[in-house]
C-alpha atoms as a PDB file:
ATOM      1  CA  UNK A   1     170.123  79.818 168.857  1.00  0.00           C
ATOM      2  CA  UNK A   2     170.098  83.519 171.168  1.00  0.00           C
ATOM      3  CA  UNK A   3     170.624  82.564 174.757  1.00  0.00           C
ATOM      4  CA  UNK A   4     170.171  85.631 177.467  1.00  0.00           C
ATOM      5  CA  UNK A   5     171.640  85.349 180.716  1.00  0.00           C
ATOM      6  CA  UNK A   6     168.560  86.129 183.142  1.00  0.00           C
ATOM      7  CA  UNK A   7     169.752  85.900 186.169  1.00  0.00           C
ATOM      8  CA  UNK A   8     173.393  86.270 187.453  1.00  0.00           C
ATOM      9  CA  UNK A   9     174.200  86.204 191.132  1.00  0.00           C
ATOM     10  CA  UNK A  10     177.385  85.330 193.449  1.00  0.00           C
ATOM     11  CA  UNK A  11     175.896  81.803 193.479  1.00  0.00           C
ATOM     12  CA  UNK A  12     173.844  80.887 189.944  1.00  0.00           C
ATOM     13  CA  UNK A  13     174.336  81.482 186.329  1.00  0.00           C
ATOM     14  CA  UNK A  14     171.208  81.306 184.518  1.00  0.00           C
ATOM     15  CA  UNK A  15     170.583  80.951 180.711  1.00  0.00           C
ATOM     16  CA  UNK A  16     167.487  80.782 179.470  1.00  0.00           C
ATOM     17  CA  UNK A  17     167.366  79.722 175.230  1.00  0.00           C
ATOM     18  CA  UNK A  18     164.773  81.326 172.821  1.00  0.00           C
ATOM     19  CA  UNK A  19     163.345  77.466 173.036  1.00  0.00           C
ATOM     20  CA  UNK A  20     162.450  78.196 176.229  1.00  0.00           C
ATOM     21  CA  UNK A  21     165.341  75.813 177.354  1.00  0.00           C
ATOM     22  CA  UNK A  22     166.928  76.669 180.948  1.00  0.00           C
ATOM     23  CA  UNK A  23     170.435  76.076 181.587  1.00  0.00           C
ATOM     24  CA  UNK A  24     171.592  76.405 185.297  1.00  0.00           C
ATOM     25  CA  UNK A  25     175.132  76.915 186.350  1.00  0.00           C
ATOM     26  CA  UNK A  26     177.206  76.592 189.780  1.00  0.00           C
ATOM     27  CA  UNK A  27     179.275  79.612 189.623  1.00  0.00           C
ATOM     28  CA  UNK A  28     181.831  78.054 192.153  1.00  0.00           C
ATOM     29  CA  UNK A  29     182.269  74.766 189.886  1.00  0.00           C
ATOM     30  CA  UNK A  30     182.551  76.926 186.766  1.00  0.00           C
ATOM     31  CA  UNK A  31     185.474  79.230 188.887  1.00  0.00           C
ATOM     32  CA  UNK A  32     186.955  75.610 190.772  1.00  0.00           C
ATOM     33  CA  UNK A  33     187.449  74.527 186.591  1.00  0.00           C
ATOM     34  CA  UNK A  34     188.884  77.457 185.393  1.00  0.00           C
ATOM     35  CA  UNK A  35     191.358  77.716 188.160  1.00  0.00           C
ATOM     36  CA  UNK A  36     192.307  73.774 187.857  1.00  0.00           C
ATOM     37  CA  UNK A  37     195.341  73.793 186.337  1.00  0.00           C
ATOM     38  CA  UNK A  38     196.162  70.449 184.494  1.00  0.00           C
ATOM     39  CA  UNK A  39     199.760  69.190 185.145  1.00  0.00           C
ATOM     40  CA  UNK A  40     200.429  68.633 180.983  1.00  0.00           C
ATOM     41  CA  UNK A  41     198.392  70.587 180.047  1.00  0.00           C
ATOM     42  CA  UNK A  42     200.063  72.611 176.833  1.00  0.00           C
ATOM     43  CA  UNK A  43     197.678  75.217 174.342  1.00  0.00           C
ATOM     44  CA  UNK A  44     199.344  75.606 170.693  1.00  0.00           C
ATOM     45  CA  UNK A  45     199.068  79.315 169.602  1.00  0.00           C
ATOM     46  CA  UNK A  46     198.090  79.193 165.531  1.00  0.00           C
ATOM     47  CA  UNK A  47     201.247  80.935 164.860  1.00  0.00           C
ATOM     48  CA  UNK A  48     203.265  77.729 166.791  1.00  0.00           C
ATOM     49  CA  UNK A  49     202.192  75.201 164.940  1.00  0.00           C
ATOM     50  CA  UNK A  50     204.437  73.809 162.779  1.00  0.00           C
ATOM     51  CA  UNK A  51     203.963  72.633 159.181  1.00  0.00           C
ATOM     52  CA  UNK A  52     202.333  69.093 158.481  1.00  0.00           C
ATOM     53  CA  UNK A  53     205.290  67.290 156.594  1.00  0.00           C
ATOM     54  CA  UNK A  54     203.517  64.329 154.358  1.00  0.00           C
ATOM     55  CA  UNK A  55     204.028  61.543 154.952  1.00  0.00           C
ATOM     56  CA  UNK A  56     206.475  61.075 151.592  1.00  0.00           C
ATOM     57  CA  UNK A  57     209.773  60.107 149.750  1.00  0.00           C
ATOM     58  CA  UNK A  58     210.655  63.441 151.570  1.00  0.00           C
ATOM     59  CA  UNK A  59     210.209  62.354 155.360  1.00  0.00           C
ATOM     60  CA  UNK A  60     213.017  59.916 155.406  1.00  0.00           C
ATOM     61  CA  UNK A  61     212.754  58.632 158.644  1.00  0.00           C
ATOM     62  CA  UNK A  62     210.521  60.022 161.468  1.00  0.00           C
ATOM     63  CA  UNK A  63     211.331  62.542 164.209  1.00  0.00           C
ATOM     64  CA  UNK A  64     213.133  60.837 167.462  1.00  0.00           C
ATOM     65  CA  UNK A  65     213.495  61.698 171.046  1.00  0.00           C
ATOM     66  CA  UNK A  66     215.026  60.235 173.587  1.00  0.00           C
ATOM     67  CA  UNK A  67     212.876  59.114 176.726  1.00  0.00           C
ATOM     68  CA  UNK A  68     214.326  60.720 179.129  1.00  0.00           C
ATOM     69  CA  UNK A  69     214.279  64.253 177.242  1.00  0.00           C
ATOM     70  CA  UNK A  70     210.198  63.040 176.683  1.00  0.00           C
ATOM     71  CA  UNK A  71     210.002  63.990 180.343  1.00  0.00           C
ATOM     72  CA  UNK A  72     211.230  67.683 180.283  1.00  0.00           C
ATOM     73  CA  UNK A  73     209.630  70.448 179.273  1.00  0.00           C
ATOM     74  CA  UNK A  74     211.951  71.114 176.187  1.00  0.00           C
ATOM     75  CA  UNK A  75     211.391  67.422 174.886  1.00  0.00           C
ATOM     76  CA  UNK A  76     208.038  67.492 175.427  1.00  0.00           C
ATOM     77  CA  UNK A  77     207.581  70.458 173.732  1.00  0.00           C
ATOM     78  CA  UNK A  78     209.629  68.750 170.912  1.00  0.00           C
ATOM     79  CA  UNK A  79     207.051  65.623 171.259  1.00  0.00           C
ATOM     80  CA  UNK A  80     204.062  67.813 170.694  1.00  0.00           C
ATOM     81  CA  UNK A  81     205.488  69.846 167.405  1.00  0.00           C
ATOM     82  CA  UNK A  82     206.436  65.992 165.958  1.00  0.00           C
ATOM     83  CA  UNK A  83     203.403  64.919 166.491  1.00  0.00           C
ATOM     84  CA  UNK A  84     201.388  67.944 165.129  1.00  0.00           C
ATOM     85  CA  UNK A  85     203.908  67.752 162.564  1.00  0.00           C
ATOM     86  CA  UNK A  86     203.595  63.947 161.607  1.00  0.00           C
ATOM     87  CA  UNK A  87     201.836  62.179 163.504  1.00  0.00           C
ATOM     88  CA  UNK A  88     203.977  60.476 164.794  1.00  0.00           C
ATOM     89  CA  UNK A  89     207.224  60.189 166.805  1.00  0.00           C
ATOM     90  CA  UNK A  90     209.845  57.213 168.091  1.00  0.00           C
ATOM     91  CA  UNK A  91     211.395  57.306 171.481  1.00  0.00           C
ATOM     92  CA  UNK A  92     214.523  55.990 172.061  1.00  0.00           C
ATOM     93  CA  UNK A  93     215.692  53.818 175.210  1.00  0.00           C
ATOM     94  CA  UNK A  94     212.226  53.306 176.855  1.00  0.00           C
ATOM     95  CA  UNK A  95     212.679  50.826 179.703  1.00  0.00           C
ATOM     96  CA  UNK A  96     211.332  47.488 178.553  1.00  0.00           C
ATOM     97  CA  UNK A  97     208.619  47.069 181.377  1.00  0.00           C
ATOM     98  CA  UNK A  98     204.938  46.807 181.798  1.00  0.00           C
ATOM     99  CA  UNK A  99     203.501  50.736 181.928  1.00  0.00           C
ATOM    100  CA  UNK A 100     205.811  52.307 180.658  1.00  0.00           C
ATOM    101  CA  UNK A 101     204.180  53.506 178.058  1.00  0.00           C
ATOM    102  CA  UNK A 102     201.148  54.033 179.357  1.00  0.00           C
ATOM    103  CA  UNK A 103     203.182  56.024 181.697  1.00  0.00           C
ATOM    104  CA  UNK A 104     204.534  58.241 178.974  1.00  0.00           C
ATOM    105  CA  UNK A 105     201.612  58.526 177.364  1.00  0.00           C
ATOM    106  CA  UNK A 106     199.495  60.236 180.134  1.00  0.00           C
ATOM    107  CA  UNK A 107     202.273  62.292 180.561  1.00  0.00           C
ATOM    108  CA  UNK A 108     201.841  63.701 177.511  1.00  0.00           C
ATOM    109  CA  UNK A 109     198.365  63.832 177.801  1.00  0.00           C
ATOM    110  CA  UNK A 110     194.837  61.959 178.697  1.00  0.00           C
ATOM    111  CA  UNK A 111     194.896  58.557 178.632  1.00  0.00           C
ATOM    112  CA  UNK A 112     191.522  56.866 177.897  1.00  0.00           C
ATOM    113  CA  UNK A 113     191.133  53.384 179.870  1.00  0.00           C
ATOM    114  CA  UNK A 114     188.915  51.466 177.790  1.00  0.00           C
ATOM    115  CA  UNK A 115     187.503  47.786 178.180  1.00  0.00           C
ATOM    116  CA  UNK A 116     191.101  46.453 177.186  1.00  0.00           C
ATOM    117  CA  UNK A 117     193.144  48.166 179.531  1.00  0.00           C
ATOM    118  CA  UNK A 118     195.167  51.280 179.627  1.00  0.00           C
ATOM    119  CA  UNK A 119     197.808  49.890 177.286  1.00  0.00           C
END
């Protein structure tokens, strides 16, 4: 569908649809989001990603951190190309207590609480 923007101000963004459909916009919520700055938050560049390995006589065992290098940037960097990578990755010498996963794991990113619990 064409949108037009027909009205702009220091307050409103308006776009009005061909459908005659009327979207209207807080211009200070839509600059308070783009300056939020999430804490693990991390964009891949198309020329970063690495090659999917298959999952094959070839991958003979999978990648491996260790937790405490999952909780620097290098490692987690590491994390994120394994996983893009894989799908998957095993960390080494995580405490054995409640959370701590779940702890890791919104590190790393969003963690969705669902009817069952975090984790």
């Amino acid at each position: 569908e064409d949108k037009n923007v027909t009205e702009c101000d220091k307050k409103l963004l308006i776009v009005q649809f061909d459908n005659g459909h009327k979207s209207i916009f807080d211009l200070s919520e839509i600059e308070a989001e783009a300056a939020y700055e999430l804490p693990n938050f991390v964009q891949f560049d198309q020329a970063e990603r690495p090659e999917p390995q298959l999952w094959n006589a070839g991958l003979v065992a999978p990648p491996m951190i260790s937790y405490e290098d999952a909780f620097v940037d290098e490692g987690r960097l590491r994390i994120y190309a394994a996983l893009q990578a894989t799908g998957v990755v095993l960390i080494r010498g995580a405490p054995l207590e409640q959370g701590v996963c779940a702890d890791l794991a919104s590190s790393l990113s969003t963690l969705r609480v669902t009817e069952w619990g975090s984790m």
